[in-house]
C-alpha atoms as a PDB file:
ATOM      1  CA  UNK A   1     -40.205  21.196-123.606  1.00  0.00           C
ATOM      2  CA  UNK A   2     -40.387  25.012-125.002  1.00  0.00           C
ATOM      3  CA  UNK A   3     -43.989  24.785-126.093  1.00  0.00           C
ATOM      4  CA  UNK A   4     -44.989  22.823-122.736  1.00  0.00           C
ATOM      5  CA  UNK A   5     -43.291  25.194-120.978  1.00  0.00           C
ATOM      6  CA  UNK A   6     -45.225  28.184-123.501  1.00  0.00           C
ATOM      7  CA  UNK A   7     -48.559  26.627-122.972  1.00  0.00           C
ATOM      8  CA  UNK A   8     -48.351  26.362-119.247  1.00  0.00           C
ATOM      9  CA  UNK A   9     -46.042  28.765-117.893  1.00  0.00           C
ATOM     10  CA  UNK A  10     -48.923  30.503-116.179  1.00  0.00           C
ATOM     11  CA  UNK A  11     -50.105  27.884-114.284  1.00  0.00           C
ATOM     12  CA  UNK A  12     -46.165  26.891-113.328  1.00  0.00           C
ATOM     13  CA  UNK A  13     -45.432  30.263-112.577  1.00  0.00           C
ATOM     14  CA  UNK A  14     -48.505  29.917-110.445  1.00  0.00           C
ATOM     15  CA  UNK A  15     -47.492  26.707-108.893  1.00  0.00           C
ATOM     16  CA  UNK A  16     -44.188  28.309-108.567  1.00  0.00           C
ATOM     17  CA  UNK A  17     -45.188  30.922-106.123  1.00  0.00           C
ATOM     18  CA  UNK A  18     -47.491  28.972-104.094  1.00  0.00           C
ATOM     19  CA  UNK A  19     -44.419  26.812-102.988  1.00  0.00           C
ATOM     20  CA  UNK A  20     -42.433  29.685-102.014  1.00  0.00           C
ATOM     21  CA  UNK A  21     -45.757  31.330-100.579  1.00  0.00           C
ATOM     22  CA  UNK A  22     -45.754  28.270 -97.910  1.00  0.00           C
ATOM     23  CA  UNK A  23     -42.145  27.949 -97.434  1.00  0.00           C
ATOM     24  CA  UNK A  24     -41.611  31.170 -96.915  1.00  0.00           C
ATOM     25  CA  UNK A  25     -44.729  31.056 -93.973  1.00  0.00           C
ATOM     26  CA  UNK A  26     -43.184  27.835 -92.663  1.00  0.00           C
ATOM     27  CA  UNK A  27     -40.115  29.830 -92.281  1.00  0.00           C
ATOM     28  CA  UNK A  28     -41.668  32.067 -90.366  1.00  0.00           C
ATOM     29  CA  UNK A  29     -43.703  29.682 -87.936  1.00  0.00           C
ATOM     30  CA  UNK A  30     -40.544  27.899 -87.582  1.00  0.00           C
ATOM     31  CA  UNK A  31     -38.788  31.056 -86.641  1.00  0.00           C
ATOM     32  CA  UNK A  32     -41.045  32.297 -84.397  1.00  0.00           C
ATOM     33  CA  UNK A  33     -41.849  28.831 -82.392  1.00  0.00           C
ATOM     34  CA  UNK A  34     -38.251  28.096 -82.039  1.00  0.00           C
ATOM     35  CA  UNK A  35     -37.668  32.095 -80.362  1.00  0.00           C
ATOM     36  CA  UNK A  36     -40.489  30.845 -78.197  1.00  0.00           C
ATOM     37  CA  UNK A  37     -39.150  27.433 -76.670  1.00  0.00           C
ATOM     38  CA  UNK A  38     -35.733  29.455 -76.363  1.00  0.00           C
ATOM     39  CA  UNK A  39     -37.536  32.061 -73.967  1.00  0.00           C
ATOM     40  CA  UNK A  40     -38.824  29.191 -71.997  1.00  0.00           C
ATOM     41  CA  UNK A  41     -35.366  26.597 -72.364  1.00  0.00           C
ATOM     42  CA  UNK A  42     -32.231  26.541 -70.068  1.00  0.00           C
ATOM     43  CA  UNK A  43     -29.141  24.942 -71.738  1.00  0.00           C
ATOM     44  CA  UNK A  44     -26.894  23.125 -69.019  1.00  0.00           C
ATOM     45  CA  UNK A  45     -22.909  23.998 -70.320  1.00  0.00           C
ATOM     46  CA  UNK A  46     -20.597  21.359 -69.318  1.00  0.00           C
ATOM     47  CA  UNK A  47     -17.047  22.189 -67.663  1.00  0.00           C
ATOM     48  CA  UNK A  48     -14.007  20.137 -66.195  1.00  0.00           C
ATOM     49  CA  UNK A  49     -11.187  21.423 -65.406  1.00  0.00           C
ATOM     50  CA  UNK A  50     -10.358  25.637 -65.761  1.00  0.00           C
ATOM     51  CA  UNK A  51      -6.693  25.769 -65.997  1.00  0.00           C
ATOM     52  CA  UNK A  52      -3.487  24.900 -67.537  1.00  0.00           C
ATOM     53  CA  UNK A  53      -4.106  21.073 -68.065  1.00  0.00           C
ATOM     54  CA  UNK A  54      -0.152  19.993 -67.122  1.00  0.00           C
ATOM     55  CA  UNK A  55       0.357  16.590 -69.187  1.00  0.00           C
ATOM     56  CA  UNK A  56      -3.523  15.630 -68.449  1.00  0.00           C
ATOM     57  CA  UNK A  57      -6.211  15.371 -71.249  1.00  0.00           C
ATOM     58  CA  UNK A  58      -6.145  18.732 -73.049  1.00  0.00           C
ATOM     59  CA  UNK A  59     -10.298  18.279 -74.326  1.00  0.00           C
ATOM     60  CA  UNK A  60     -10.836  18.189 -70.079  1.00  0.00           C
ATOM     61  CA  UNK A  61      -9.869  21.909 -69.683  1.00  0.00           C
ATOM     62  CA  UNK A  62     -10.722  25.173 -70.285  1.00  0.00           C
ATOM     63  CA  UNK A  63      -8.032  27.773 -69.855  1.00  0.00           C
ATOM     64  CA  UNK A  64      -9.208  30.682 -67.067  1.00  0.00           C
ATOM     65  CA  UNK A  65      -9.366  33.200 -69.621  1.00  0.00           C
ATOM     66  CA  UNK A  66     -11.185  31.786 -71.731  1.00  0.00           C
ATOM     67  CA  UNK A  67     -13.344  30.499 -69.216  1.00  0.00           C
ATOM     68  CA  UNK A  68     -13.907  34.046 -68.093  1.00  0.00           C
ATOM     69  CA  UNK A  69     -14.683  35.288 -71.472  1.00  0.00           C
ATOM     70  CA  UNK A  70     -17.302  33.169 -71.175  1.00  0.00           C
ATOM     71  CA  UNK A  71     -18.919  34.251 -67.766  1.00  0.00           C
ATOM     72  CA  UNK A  72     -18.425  37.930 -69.122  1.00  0.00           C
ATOM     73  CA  UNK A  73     -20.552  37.297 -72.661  1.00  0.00           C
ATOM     74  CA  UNK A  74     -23.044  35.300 -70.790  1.00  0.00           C
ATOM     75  CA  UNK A  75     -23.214  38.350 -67.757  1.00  0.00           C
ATOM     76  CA  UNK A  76     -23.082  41.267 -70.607  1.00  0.00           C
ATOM     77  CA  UNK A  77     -25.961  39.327 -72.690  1.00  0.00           C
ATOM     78  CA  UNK A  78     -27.898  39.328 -69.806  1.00  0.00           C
ATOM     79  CA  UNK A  79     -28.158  35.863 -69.169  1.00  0.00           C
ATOM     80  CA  UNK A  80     -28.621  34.162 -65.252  1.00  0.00           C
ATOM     81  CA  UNK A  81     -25.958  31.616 -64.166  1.00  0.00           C
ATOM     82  CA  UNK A  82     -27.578  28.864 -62.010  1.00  0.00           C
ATOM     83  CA  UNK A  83     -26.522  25.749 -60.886  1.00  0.00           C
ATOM     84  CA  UNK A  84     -28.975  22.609 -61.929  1.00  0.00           C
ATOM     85  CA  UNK A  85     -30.695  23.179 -57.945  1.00  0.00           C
ATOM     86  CA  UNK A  86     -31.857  26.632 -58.656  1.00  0.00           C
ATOM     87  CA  UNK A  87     -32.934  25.920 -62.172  1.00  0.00           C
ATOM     88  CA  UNK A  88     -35.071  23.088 -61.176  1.00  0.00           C
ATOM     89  CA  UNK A  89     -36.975  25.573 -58.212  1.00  0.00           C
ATOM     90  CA  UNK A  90     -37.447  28.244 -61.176  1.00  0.00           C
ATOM     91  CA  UNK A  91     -39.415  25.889 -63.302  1.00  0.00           C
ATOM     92  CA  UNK A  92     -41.103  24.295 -60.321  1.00  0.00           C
ATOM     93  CA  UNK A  93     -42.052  27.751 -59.011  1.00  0.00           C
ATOM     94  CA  UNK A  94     -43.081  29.069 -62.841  1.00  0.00           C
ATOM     95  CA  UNK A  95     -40.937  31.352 -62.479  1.00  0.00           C
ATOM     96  CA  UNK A  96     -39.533  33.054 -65.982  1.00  0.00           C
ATOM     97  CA  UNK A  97     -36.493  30.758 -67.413  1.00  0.00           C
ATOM     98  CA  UNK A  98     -35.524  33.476 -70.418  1.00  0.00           C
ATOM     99  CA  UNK A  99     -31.787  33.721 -70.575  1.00  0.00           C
ATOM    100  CA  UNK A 100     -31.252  31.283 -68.132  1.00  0.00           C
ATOM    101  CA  UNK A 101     -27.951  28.377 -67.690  1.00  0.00           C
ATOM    102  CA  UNK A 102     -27.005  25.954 -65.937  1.00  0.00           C
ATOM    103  CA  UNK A 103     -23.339  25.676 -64.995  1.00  0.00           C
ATOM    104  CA  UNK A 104     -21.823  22.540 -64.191  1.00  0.00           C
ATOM    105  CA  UNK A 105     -18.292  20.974 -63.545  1.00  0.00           C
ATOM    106  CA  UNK A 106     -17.656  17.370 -63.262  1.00  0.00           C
ATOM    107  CA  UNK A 107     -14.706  15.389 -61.148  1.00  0.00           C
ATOM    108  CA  UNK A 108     -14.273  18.117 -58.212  1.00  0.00           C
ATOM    109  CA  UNK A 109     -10.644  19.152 -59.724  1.00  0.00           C
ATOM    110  CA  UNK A 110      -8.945  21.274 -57.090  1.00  0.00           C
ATOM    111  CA  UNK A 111      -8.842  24.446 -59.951  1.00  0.00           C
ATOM    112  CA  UNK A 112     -12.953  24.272 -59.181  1.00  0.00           C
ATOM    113  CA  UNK A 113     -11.658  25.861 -55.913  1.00  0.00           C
ATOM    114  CA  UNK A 114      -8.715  27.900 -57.151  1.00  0.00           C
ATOM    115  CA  UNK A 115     -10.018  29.109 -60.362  1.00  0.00           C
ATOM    116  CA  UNK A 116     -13.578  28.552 -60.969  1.00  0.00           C
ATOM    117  CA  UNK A 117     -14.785  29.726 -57.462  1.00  0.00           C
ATOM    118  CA  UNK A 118     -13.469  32.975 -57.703  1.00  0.00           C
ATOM    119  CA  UNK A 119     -14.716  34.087 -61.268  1.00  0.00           C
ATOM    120  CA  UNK A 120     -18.434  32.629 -60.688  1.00  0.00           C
ATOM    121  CA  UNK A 121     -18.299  35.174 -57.422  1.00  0.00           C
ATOM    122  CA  UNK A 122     -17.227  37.867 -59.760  1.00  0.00           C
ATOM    123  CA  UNK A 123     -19.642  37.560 -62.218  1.00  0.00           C
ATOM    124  CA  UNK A 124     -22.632  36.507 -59.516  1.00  0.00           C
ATOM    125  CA  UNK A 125     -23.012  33.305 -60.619  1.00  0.00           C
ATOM    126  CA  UNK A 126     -23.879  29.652 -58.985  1.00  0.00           C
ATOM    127  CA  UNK A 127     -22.915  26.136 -60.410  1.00  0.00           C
ATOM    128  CA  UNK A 128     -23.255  22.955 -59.605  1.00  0.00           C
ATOM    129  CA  UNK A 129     -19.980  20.737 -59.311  1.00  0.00           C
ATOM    130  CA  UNK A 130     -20.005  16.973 -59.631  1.00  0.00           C
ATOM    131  CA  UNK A 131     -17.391  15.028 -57.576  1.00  0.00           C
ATOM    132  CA  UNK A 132     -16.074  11.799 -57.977  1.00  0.00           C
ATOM    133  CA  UNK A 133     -16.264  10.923 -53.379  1.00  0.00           C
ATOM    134  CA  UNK A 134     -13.169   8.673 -53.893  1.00  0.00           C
ATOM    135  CA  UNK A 135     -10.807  11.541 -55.279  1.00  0.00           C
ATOM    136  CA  UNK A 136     -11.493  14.177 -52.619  1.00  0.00           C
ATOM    137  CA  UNK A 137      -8.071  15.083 -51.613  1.00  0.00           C
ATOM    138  CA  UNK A 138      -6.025  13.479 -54.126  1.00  0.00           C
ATOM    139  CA  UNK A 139      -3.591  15.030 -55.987  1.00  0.00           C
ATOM    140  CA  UNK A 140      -5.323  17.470 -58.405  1.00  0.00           C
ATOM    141  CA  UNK A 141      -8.849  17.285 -57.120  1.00  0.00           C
ATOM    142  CA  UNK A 142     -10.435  19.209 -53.815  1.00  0.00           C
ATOM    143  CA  UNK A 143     -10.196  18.774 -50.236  1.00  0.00           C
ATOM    144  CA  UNK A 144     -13.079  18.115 -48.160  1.00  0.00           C
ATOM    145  CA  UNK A 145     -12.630  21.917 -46.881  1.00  0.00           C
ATOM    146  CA  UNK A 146     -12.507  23.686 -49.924  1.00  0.00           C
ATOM    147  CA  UNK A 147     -15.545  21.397 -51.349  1.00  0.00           C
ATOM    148  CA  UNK A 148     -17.276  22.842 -47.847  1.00  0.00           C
ATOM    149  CA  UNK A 149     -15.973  26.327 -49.155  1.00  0.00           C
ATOM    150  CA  UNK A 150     -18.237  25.598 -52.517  1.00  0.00           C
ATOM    151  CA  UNK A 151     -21.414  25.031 -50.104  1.00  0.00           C
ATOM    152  CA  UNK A 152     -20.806  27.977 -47.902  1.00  0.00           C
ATOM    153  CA  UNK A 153     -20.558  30.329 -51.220  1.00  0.00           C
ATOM    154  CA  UNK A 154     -23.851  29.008 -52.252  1.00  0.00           C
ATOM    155  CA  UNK A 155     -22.790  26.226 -54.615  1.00  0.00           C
ATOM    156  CA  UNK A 156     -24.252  23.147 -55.350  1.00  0.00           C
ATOM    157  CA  UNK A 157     -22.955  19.684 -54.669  1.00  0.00           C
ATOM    158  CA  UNK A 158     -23.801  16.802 -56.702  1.00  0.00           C
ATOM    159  CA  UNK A 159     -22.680  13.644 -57.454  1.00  0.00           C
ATOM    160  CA  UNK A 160     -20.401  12.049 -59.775  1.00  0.00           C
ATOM    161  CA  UNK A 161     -20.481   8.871 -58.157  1.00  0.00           C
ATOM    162  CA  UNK A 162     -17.704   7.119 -56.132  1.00  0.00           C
ATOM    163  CA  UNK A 163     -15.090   5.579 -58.278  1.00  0.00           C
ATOM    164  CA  UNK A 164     -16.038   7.302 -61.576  1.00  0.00           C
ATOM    165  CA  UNK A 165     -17.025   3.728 -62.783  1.00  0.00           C
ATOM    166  CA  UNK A 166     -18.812   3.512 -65.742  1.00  0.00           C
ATOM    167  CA  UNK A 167     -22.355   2.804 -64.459  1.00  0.00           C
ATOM    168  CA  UNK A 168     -23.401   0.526 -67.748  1.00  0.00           C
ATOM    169  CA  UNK A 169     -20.051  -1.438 -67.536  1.00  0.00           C
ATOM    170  CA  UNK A 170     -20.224  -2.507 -64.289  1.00  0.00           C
ATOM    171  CA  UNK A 171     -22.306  -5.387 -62.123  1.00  0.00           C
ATOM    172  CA  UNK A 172     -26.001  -4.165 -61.049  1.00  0.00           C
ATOM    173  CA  UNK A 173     -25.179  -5.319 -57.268  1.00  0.00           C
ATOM    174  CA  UNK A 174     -22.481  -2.293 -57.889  1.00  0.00           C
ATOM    175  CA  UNK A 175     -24.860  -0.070 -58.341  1.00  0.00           C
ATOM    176  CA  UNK A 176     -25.857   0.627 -54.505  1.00  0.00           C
ATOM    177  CA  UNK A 177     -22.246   1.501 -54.020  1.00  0.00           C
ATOM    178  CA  UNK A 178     -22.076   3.500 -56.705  1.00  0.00           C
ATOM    179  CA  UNK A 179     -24.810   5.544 -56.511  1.00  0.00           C
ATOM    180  CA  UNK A 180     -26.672   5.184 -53.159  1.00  0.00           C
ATOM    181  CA  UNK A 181     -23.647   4.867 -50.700  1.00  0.00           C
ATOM    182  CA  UNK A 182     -22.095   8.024 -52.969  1.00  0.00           C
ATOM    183  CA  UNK A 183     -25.185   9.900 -51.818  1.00  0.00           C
ATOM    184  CA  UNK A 184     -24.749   8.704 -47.872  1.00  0.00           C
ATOM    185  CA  UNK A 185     -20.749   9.199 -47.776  1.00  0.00           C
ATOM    186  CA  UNK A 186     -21.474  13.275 -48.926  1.00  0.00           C
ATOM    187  CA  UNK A 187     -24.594  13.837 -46.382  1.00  0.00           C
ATOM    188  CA  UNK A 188     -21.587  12.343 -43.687  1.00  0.00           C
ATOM    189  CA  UNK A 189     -18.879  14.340 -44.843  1.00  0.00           C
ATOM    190  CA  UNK A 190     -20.219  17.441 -45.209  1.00  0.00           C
ATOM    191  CA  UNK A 191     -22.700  17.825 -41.922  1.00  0.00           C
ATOM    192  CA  UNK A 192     -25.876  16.600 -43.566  1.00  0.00           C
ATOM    193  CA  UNK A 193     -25.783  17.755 -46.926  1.00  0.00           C
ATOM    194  CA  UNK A 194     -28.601  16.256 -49.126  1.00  0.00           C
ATOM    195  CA  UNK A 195     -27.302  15.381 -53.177  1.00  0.00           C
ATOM    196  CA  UNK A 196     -29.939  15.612 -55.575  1.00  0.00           C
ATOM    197  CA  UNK A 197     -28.235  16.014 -58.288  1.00  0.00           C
ATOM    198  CA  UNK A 198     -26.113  13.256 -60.077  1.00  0.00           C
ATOM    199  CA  UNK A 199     -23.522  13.379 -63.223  1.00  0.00           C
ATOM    200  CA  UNK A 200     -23.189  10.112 -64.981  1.00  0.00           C
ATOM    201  CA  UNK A 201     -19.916   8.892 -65.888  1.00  0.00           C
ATOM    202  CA  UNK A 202     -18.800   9.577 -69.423  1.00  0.00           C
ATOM    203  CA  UNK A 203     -22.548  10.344 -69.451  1.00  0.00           C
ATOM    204  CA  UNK A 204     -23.300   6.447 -69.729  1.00  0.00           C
ATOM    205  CA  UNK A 205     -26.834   5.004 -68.808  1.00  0.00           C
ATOM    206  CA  UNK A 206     -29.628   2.585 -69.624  1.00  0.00           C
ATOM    207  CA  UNK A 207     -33.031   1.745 -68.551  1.00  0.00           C
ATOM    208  CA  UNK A 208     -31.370   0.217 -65.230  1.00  0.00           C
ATOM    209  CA  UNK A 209     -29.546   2.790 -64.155  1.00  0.00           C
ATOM    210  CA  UNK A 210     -32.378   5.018 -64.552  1.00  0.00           C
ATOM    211  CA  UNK A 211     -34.497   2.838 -62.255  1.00  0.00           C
ATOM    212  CA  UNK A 212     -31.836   2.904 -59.875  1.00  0.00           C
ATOM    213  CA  UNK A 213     -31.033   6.206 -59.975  1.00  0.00           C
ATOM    214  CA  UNK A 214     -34.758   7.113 -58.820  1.00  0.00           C
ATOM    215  CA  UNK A 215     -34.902   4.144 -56.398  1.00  0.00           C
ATOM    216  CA  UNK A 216     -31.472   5.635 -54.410  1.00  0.00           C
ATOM    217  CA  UNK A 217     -32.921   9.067 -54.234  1.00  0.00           C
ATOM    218  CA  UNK A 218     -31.657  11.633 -57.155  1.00  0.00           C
ATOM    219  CA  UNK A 219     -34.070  13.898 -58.180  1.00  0.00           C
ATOM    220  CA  UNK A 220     -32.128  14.935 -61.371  1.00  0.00           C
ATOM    221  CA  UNK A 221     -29.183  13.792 -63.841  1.00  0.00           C
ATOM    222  CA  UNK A 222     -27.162  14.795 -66.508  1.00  0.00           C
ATOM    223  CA  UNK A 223     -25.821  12.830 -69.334  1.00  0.00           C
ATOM    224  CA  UNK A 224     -23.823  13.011 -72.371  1.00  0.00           C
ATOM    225  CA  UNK A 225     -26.599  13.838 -74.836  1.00  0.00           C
ATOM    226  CA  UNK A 226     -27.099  17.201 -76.328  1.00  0.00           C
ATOM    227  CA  UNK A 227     -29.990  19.633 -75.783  1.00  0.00           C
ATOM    228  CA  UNK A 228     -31.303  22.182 -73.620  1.00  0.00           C
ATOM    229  CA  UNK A 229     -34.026  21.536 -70.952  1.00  0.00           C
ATOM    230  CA  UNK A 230     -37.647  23.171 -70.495  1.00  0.00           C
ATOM    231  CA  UNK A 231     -40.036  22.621 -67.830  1.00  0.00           C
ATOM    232  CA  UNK A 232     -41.552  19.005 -69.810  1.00  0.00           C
ATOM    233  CA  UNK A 233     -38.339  18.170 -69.636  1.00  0.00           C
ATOM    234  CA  UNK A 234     -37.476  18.714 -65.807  1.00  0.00           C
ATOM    235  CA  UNK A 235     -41.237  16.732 -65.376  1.00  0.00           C
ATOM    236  CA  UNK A 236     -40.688  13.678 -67.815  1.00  0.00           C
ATOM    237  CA  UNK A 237     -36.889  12.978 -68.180  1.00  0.00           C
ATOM    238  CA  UNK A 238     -35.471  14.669 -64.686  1.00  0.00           C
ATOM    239  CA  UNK A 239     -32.877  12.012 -65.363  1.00  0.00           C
ATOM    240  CA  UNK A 240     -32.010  12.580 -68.325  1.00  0.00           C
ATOM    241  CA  UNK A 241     -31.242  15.743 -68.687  1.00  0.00           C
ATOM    242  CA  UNK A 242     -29.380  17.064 -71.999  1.00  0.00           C
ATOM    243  CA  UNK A 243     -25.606  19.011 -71.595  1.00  0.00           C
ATOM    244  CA  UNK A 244     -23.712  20.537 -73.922  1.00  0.00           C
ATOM    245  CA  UNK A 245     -19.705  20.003 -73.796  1.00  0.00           C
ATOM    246  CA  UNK A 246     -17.462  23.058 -73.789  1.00  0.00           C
ATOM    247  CA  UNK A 247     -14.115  22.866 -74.263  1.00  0.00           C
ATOM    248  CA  UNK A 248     -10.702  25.415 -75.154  1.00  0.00           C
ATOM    249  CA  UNK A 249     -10.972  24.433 -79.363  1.00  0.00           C
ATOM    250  CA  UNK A 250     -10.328  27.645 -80.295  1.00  0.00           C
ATOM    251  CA  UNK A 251     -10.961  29.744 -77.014  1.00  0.00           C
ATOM    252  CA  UNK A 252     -13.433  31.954 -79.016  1.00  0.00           C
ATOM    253  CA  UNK A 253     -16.631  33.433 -78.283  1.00  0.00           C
ATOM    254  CA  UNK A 254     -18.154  32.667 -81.865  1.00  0.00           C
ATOM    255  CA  UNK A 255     -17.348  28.690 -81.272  1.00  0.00           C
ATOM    256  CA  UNK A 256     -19.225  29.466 -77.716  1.00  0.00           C
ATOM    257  CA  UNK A 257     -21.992  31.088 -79.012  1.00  0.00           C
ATOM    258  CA  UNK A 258     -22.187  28.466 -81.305  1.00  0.00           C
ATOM    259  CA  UNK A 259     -22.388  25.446 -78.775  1.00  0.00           C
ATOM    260  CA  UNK A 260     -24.867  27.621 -77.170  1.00  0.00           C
ATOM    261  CA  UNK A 261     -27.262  27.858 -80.352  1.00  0.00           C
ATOM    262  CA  UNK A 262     -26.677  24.250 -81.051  1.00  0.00           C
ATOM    263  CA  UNK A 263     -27.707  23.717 -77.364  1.00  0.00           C
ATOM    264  CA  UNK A 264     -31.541  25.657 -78.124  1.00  0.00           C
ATOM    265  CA  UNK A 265     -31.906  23.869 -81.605  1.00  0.00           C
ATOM    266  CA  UNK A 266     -31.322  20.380 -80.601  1.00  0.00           C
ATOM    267  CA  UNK A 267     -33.705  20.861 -77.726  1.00  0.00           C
ATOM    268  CA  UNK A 268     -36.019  22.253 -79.873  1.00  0.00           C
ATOM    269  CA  UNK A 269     -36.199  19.749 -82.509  1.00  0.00           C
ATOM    270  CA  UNK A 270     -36.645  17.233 -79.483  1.00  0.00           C
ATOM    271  CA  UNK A 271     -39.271  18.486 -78.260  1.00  0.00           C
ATOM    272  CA  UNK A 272     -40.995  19.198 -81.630  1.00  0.00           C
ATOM    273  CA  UNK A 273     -40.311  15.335 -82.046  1.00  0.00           C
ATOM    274  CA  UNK A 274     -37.426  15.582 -83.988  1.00  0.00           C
ATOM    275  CA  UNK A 275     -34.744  13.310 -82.425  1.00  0.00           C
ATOM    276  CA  UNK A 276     -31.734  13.550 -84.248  1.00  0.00           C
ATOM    277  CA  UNK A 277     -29.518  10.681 -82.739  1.00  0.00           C
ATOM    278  CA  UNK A 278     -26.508  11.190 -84.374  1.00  0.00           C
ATOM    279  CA  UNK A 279     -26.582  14.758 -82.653  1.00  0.00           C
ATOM    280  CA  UNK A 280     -27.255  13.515 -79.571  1.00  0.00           C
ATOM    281  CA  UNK A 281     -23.077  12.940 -78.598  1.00  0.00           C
ATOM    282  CA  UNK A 282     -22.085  16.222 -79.958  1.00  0.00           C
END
């Protein structure tokens, strides 16, 4: 091995370099394309509940500090708050998408009202808040005024369908009920207010509930899978739209600038054709 390595340690050497030469340039295109899609990609954050959660599921809430923390790194860094609405008309329109989210908040808990409401106003941000129709009023979720409060402050109202069925559990006949009579009961309740936005349940769907999302009238969705969204996105998989979950793990803003990088790179590799599935849940 010595006097193979002697007689051609030139051309090794040589070989050597020319494979750090290109990795090293890879690097560098990868670098540089990835700080390009994030200029043009919005990742959509995912909230519950912002609050003590008081005996209920502890991964559903965020506590108010730390869910101001949040606001104030994302404000302070420059970034636009939108609600899924407004980020939809900025691609459509062409306009710039750089440091742009989407907030969201699923299940209409009454803290959307108590807590929520007043922080986004604070920090001049819009969200979009996805209510389950046949929990309005109960015990822990919004009233139909203070959901009408949400509108009147600019928010956005989308669905989260009636019962908070799983969509891909249940019979297809269900799915008018679900879905289209959702969209009808909310354009009733709250004088004429259109839905176009829609929150899957546990972020469950399939091919069918796809096609009958579109036939009953939703222009966009969220779901369960990971990623951030560009304007091919909005254009080829409005319905499909990636989230990423937050939650109080460690109520730090490392672990949420984390989720927010993880957001970028596994939207990136997506749309570089890189689908890692068993990222896609994360």
């Amino acid at each position: 091995m010595t006097e193979f390595w002697e007689k051609n340690k030139k051309r090794l050497a040589a070989v050597v370099a020319f494979i750090a030469a290109v990795l090293l340039c890879l690097g560098f295109y990868v670098r540089s394309d990835y700080q390009s899609y994030c200029r043009e990609a919005v990742p959509i954050l995912e909230y519950h509940g912002i609050g003590a959660a008081d005996g209920w599921p502890q991964d559903l809430f965020v506590s108010s500090a730390t869910f101001e923390n949040h606001l104030k790194y994302l404000h302070d860094n420059g970034y636009k708050m939108v609600a899924v609405e407004e980020m939809a008309a900025m691609f459509n329109k062409g306009e710039s998408t750089e440091k742009v989210v989407a907030l969201t908040f699923d299940d209409g808990y009454l803290d959307n009202y108590t807590n929520v409401l007043p922080l986004l106003q604070k920090y001049h941000a819009t969200a979009t808040f996805f209510i389950v129709h046949s929990k309005i009023g109960h015990y822990r979720y919004m009233t139909h005024d203070q959901i009408q409060a949400l509108i009147a402050a600019g928010m956005e109202l989308g669905s989260h369908t009636i019962n908070h069925q799983i969509l891909t559990d249940i019979k297809p006949e269900f799915l008018t009920w679900e879905l289209a009579t959702s969209r009808y009961f909310f354009k009733k309740d709250f004088d004429g207010y259109v839905v176009r936005s829609l929150s899957y349940p546990n972020g469950k769907y399939d091919p069918e509930i796809l096609a009958a999302s579109k036939k009953y009238g939703y222009y966009w969705a969220v779901t369960g899978n990971a990623g951030a969204v560009t304007k091919n996105t909005l254009e080829q998989e409005p319905l499909e739209l990636g989230r990423i979950y937050i939650n109080d793990e460690d109520g730090g803003i490392k672990t949420f600038r984390e989720r927010l990088r993880y957001s970028y790179w596994v939207g990136y590799l997506k749309a570089r054709g890189i689908n890692i599935h068993f990222l896609s849940g994360l």
